[in-house]
PDB file of N, CA and C in Angstrom:
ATOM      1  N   UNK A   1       9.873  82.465  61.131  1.00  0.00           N
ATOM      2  CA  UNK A   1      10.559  83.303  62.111  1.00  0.00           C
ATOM      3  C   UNK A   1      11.062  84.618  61.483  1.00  0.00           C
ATOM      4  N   UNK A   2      11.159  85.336  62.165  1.00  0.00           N
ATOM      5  CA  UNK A   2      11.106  87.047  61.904  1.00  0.00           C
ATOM      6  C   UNK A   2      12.981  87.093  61.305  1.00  0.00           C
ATOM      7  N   UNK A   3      13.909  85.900  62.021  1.00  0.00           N
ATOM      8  CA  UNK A   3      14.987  86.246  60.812  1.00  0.00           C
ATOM      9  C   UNK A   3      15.197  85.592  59.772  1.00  0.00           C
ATOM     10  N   UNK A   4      14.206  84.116  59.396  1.00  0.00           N
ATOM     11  CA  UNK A   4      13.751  84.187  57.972  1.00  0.00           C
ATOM     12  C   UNK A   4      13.278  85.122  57.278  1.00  0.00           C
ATOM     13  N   UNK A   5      12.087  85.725  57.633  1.00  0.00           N
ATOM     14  CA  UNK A   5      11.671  86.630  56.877  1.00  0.00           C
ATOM     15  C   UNK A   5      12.930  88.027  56.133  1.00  0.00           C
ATOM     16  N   UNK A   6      13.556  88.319  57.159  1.00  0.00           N
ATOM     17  CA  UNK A   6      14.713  88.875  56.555  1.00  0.00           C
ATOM     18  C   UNK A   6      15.500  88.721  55.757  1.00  0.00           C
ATOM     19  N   UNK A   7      15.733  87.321  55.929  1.00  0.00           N
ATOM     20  CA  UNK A   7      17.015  86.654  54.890  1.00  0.00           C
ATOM     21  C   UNK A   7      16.104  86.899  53.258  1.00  0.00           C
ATOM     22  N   UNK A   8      14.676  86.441  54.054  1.00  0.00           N
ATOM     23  CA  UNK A   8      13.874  86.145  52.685  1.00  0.00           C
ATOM     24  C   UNK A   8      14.105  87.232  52.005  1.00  0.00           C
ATOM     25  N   UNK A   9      14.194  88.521  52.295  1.00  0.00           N
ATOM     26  CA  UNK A   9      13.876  89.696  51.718  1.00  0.00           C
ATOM     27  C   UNK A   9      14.926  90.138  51.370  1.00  0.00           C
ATOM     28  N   UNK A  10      16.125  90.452  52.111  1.00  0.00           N
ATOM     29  CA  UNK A  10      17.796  90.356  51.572  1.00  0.00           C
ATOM     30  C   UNK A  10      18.355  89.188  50.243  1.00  0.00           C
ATOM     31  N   UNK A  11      17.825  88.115  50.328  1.00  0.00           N
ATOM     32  CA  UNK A  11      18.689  87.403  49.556  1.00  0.00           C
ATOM     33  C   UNK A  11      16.981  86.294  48.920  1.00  0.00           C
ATOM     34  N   UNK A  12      16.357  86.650  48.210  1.00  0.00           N
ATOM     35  CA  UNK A  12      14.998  86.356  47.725  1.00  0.00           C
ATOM     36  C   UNK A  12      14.841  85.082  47.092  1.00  0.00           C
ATOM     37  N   UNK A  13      16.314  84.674  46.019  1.00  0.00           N
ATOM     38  CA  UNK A  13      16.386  83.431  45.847  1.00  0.00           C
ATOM     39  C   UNK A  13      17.128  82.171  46.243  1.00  0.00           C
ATOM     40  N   UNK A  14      16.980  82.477  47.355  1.00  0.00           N
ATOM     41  CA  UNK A  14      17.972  81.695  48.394  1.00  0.00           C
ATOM     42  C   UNK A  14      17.416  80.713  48.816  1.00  0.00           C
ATOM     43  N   UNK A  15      16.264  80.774  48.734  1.00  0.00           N
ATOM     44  CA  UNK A  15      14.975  79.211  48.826  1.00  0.00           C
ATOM     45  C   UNK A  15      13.775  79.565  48.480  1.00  0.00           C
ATOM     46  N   UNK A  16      13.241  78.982  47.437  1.00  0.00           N
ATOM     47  CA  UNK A  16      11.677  78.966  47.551  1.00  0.00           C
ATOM     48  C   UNK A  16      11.207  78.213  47.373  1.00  0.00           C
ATOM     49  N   UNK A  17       9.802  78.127  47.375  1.00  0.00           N
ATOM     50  CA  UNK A  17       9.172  77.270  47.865  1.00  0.00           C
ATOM     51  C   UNK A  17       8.785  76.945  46.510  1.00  0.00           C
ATOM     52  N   UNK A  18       8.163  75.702  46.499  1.00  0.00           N
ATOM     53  CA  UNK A  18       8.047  75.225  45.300  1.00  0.00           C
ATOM     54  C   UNK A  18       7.298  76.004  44.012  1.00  0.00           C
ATOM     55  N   UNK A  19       5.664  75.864  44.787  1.00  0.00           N
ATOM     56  CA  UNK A  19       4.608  77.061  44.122  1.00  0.00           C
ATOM     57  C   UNK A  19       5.138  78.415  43.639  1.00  0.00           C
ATOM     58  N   UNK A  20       6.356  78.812  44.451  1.00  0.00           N
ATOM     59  CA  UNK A  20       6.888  80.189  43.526  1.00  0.00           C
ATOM     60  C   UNK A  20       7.648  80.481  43.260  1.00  0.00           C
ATOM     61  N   UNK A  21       8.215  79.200  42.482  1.00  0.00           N
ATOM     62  CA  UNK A  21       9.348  79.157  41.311  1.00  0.00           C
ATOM     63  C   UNK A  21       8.582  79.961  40.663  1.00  0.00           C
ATOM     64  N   UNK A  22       9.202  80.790  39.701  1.00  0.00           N
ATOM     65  CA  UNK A  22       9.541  81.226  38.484  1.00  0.00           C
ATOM     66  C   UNK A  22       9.302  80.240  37.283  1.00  0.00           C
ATOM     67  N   UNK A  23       8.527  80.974  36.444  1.00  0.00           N
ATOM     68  CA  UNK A  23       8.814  79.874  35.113  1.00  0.00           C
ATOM     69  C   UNK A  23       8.845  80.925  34.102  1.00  0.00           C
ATOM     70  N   UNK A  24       9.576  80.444  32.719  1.00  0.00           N
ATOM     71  CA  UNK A  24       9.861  81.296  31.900  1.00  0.00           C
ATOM     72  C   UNK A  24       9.507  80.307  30.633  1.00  0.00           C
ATOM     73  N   UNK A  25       8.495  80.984  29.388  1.00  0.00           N
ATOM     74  CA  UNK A  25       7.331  80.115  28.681  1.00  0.00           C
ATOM     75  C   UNK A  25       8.055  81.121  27.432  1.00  0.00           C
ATOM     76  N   UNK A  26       8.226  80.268  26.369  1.00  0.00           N
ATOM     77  CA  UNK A  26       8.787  81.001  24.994  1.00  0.00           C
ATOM     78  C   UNK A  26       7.337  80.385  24.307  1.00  0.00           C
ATOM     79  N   UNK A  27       6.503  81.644  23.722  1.00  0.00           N
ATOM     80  CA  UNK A  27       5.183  80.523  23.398  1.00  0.00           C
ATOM     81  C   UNK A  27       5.914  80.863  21.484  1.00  0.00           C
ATOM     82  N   UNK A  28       4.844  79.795  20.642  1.00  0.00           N
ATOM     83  CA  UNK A  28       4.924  79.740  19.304  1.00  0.00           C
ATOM     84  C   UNK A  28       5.233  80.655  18.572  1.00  0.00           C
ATOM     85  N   UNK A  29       4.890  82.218  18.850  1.00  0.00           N
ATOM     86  CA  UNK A  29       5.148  82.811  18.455  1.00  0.00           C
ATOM     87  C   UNK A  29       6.170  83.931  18.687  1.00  0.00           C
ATOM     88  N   UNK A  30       6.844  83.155  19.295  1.00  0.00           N
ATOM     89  CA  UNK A  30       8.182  83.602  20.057  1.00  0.00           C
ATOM     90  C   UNK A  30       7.768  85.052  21.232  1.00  0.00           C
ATOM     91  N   UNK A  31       7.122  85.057  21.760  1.00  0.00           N
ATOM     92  CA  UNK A  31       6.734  86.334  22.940  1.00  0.00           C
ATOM     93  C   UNK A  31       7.115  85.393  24.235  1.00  0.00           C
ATOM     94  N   UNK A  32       7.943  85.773  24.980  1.00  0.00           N
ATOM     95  CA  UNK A  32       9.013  85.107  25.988  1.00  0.00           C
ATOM     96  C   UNK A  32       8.072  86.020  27.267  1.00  0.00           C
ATOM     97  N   UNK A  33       7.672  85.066  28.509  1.00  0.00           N
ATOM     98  CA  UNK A  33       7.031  85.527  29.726  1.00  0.00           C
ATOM     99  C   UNK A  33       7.710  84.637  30.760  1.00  0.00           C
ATOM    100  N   UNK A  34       7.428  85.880  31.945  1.00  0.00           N
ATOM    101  CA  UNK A  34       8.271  85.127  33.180  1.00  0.00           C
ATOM    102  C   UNK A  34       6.898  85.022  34.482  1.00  0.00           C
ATOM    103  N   UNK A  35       6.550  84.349  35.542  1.00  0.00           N
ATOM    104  CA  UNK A  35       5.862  84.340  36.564  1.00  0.00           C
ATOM    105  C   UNK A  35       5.388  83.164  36.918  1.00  0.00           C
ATOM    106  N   UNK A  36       4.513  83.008  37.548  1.00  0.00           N
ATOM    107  CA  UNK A  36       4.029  82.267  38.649  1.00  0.00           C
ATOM    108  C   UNK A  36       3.359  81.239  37.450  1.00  0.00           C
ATOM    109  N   UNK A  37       2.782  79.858  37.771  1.00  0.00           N
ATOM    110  CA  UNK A  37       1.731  79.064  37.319  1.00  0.00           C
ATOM    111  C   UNK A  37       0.713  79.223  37.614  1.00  0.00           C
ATOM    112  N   UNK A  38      -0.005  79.484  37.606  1.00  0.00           N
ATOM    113  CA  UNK A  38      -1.505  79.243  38.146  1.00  0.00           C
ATOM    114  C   UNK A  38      -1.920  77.827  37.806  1.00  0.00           C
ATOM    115  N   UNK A  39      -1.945  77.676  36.402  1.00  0.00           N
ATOM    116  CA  UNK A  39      -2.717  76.091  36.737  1.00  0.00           C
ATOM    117  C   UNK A  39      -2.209  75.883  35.322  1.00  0.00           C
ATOM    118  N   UNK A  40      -1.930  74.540  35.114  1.00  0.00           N
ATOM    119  CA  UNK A  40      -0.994  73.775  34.216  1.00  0.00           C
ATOM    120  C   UNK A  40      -2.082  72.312  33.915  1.00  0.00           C
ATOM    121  N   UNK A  41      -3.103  72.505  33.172  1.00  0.00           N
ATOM    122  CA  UNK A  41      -3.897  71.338  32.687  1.00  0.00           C
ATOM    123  C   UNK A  41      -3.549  70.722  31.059  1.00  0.00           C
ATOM    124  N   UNK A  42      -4.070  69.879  30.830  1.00  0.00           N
ATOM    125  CA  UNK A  42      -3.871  69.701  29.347  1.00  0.00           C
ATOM    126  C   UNK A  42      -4.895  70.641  28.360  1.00  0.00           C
ATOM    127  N   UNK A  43      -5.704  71.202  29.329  1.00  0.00           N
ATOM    128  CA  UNK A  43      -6.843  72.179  28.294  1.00  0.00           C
ATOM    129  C   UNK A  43      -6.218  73.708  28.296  1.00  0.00           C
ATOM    130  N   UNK A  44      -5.593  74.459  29.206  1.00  0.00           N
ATOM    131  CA  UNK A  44      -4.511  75.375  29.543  1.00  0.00           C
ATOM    132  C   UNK A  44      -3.569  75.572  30.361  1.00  0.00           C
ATOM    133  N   UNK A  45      -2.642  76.879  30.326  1.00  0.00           N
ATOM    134  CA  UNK A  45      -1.464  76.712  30.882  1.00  0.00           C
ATOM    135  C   UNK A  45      -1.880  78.367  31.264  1.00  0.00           C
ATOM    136  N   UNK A  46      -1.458  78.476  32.645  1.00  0.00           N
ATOM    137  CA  UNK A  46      -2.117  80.120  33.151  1.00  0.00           C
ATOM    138  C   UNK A  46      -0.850  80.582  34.114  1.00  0.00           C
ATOM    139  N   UNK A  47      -0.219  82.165  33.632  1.00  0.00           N
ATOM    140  CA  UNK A  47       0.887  81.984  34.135  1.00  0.00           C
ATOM    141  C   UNK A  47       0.553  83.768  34.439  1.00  0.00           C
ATOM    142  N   UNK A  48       0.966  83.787  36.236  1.00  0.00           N
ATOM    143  CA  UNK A  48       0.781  85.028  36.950  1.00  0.00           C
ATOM    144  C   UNK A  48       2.438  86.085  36.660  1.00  0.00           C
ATOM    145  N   UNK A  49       2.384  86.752  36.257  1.00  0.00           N
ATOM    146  CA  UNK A  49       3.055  87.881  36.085  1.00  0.00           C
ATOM    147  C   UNK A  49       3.334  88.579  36.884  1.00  0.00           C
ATOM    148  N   UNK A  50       4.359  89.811  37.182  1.00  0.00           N
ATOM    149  CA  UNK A  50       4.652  90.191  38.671  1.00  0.00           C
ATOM    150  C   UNK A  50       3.888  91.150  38.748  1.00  0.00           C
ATOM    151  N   UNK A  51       2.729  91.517  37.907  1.00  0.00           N
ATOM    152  CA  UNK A  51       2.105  92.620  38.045  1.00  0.00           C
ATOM    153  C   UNK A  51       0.841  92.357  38.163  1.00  0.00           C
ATOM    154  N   UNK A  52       0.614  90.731  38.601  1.00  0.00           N
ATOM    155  CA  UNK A  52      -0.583  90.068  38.850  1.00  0.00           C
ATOM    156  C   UNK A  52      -1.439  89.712  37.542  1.00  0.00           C
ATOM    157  N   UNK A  53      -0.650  90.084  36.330  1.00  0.00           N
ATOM    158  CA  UNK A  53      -1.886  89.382  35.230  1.00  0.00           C
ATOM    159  C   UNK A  53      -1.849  88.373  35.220  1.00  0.00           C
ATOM    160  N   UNK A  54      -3.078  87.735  34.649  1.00  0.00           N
ATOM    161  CA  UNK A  54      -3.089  86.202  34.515  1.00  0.00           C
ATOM    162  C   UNK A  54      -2.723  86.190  32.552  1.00  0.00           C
ATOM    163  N   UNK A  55      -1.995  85.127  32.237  1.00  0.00           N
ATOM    164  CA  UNK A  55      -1.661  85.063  30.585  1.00  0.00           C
ATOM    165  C   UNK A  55      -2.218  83.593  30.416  1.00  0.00           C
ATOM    166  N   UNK A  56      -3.365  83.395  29.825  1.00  0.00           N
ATOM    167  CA  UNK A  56      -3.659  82.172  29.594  1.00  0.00           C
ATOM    168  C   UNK A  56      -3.098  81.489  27.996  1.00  0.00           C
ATOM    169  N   UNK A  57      -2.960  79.872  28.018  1.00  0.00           N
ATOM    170  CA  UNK A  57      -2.218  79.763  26.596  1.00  0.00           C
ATOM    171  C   UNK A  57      -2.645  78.560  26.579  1.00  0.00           C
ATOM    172  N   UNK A  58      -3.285  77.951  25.348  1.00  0.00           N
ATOM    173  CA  UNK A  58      -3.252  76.570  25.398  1.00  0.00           C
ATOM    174  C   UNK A  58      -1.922  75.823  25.067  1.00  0.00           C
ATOM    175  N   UNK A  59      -1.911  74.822  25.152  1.00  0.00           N
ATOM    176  CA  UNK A  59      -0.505  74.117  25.424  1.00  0.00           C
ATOM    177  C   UNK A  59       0.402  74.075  24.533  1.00  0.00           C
ATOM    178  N   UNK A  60      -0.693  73.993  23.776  1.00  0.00           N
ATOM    179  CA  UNK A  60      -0.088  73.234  22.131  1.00  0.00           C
ATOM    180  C   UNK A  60       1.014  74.937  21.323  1.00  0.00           C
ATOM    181  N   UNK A  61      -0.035  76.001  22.140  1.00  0.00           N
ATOM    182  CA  UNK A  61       1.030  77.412  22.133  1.00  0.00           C
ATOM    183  C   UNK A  61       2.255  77.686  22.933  1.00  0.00           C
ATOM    184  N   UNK A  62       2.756  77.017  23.729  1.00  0.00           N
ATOM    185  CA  UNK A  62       3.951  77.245  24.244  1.00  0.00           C
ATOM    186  C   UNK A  62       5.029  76.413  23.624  1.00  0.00           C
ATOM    187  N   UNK A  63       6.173  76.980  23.087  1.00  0.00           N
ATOM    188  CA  UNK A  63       7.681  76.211  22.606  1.00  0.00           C
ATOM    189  C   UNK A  63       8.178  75.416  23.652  1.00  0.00           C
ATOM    190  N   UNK A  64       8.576  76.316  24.621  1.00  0.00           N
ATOM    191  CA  UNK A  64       9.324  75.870  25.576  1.00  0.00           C
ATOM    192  C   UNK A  64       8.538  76.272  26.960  1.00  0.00           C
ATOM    193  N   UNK A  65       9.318  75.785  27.920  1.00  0.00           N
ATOM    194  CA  UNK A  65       8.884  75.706  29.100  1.00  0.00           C
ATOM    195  C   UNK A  65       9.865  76.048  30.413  1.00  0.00           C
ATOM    196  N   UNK A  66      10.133  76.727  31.358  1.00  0.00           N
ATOM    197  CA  UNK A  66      12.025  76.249  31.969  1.00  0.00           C
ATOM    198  C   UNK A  66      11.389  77.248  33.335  1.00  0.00           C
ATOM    199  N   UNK A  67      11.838  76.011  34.163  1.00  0.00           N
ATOM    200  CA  UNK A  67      11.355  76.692  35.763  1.00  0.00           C
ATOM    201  C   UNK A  67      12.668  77.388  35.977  1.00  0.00           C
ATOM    202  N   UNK A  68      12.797  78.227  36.419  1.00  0.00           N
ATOM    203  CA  UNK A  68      13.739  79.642  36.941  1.00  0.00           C
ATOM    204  C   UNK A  68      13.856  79.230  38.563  1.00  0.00           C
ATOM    205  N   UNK A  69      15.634  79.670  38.600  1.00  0.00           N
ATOM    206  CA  UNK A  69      15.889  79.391  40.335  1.00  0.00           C
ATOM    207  C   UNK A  69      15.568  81.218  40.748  1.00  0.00           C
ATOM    208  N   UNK A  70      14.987  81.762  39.796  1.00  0.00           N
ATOM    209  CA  UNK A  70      15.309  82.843  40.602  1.00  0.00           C
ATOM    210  C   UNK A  70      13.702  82.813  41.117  1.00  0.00           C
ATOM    211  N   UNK A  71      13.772  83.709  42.167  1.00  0.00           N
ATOM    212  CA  UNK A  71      12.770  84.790  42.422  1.00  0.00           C
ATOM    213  C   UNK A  71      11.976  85.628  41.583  1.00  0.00           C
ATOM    214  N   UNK A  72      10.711  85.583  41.812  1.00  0.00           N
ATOM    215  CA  UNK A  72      10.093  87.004  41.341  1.00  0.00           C
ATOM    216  C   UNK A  72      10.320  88.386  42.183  1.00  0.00           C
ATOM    217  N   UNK A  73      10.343  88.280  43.537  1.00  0.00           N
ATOM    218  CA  UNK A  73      11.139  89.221  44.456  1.00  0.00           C
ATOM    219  C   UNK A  73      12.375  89.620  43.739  1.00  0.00           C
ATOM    220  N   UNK A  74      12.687  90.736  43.362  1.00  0.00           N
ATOM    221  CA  UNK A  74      13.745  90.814  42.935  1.00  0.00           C
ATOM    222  C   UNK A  74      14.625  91.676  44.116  1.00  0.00           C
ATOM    223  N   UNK A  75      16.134  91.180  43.399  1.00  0.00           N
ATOM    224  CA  UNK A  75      17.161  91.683  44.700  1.00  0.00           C
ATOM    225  C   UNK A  75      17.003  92.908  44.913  1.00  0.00           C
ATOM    226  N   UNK A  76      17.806  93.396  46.002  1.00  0.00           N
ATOM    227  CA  UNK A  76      17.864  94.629  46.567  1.00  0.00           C
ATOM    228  C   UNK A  76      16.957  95.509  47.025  1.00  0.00           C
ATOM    229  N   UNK A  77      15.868  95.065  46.631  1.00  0.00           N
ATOM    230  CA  UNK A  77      14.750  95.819  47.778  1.00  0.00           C
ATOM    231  C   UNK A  77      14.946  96.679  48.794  1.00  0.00           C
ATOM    232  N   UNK A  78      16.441  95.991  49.689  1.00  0.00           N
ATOM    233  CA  UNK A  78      16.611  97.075  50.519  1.00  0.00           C
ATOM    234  C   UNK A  78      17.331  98.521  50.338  1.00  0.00           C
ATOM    235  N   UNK A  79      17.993  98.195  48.773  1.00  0.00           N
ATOM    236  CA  UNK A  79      18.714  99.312  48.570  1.00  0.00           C
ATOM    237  C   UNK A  79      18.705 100.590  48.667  1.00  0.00           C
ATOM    238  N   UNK A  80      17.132 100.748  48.376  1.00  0.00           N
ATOM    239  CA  UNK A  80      16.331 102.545  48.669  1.00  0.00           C
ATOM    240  C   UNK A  80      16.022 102.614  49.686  1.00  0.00           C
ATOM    241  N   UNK A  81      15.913 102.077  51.197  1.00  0.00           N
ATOM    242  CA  UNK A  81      15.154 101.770  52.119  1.00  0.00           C
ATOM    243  C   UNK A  81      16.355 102.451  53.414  1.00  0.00           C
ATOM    244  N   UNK A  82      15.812 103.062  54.246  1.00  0.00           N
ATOM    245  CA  UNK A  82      16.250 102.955  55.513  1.00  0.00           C
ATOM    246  C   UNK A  82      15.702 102.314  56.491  1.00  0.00           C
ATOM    247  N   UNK A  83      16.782 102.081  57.308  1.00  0.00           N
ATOM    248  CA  UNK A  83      17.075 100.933  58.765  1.00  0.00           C
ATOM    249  C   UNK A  83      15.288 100.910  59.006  1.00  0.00           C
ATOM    250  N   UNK A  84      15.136 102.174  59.055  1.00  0.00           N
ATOM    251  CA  UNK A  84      13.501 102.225  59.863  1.00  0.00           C
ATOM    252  C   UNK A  84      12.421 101.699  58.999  1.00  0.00           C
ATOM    253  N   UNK A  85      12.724 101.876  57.731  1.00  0.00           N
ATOM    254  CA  UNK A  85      11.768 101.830  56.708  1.00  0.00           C
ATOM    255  C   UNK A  85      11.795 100.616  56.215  1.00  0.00           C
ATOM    256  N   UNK A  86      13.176  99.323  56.734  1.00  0.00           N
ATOM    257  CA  UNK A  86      13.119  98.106  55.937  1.00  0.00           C
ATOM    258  C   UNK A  86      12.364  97.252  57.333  1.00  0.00           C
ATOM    259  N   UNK A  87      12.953  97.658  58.195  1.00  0.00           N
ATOM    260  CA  UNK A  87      11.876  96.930  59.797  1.00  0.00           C
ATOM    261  C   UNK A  87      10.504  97.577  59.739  1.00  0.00           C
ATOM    262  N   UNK A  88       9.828  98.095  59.209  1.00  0.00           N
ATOM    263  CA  UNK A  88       8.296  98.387  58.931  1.00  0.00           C
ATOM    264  C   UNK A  88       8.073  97.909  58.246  1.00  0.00           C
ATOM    265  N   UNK A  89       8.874  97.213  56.805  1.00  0.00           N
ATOM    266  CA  UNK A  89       8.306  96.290  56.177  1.00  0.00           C
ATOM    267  C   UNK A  89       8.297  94.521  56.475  1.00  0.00           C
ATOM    268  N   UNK A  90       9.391  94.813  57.259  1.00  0.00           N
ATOM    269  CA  UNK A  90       9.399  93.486  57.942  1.00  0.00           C
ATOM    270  C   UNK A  90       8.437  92.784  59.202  1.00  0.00           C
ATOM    271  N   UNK A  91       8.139  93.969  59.958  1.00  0.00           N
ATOM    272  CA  UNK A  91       7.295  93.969  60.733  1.00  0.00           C
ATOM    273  C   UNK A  91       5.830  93.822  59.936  1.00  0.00           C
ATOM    274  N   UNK A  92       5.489  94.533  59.028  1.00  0.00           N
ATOM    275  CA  UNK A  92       4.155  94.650  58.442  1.00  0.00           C
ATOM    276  C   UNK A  92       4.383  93.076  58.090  1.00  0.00           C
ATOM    277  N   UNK A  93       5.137  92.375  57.257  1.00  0.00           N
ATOM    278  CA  UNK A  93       4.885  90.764  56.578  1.00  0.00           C
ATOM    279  C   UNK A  93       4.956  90.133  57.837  1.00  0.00           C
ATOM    280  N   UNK A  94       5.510  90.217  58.636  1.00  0.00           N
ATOM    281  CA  UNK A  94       5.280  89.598  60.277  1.00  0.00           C
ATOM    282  C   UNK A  94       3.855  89.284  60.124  1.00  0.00           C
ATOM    283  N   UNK A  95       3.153  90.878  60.246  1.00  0.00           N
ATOM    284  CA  UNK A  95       1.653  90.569  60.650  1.00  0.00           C
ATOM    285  C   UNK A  95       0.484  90.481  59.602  1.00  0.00           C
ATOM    286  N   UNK A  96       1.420  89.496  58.329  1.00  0.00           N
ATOM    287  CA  UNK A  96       0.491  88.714  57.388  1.00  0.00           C
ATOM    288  C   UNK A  96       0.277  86.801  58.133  1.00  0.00           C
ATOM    289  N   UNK A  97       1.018  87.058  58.951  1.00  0.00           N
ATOM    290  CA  UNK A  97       0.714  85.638  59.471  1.00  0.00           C
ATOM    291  C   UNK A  97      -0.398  85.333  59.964  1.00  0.00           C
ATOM    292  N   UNK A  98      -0.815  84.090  59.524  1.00  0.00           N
ATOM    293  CA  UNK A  98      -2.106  83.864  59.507  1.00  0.00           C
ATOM    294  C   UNK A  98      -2.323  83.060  61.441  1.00  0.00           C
ATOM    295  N   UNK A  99      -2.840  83.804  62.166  1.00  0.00           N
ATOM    296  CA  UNK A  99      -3.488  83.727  63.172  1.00  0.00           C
ATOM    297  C   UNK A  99      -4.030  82.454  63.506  1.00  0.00           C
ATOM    298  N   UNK A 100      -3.534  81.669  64.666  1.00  0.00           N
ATOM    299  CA  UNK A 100      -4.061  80.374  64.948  1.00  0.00           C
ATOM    300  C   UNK A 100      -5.076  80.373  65.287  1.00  0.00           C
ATOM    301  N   UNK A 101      -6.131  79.630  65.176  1.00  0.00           N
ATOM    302  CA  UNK A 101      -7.627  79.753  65.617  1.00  0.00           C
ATOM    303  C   UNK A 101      -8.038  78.852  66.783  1.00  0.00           C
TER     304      UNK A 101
END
């Protein structure tokens, strides 16, 4: 609903959904990354970045591991935005909804 989507965008870590937790990976050689999973096997560990890279690692290379309550959305989004300009973006993710067939 169109005032979820708002809340979503005002207050980003206020629920998410499982798939886009946050995870934050300290690998062996101490280089610390934050984003998405992609896929978590025992042959690799593939972790999406907010800038869409993929970082692949085999397992045995990561120290640590620690799912994050936050968001990759980060706060305030609306802060630069006017009234008109944050309902065009709200309206535009409106019409990412996927269409019943």
């Amino acid at each position: 609903p169109r005032e979820e989507l708002i809340r979503s965008v005002l207050e980003p870590s206020n629920r998410i959904l499982g798939e886009f937790h946050m995870t934050i990976i300290e690998t062996a050689d101490g280089k610390v990354l934050q984003g998405l999973v992609k896929s978590d096997t025992p042959e690799a560990f593939e972790l999406i970045d907010a800038e869409g890279k993929v970082h692949k690692f085999a397992p045995k290379d990561i120290e640590s591991k620690i799912k994050s309550n936050l968001s990759l959305m980060p706060n305030g989004l609306k802060d630069g935005m006017t009234v008109e300009e944050f309902a065009d973006i709200i309206a535009f993710l409106e019409g990412l909804k996927q269409q019943p067939k």
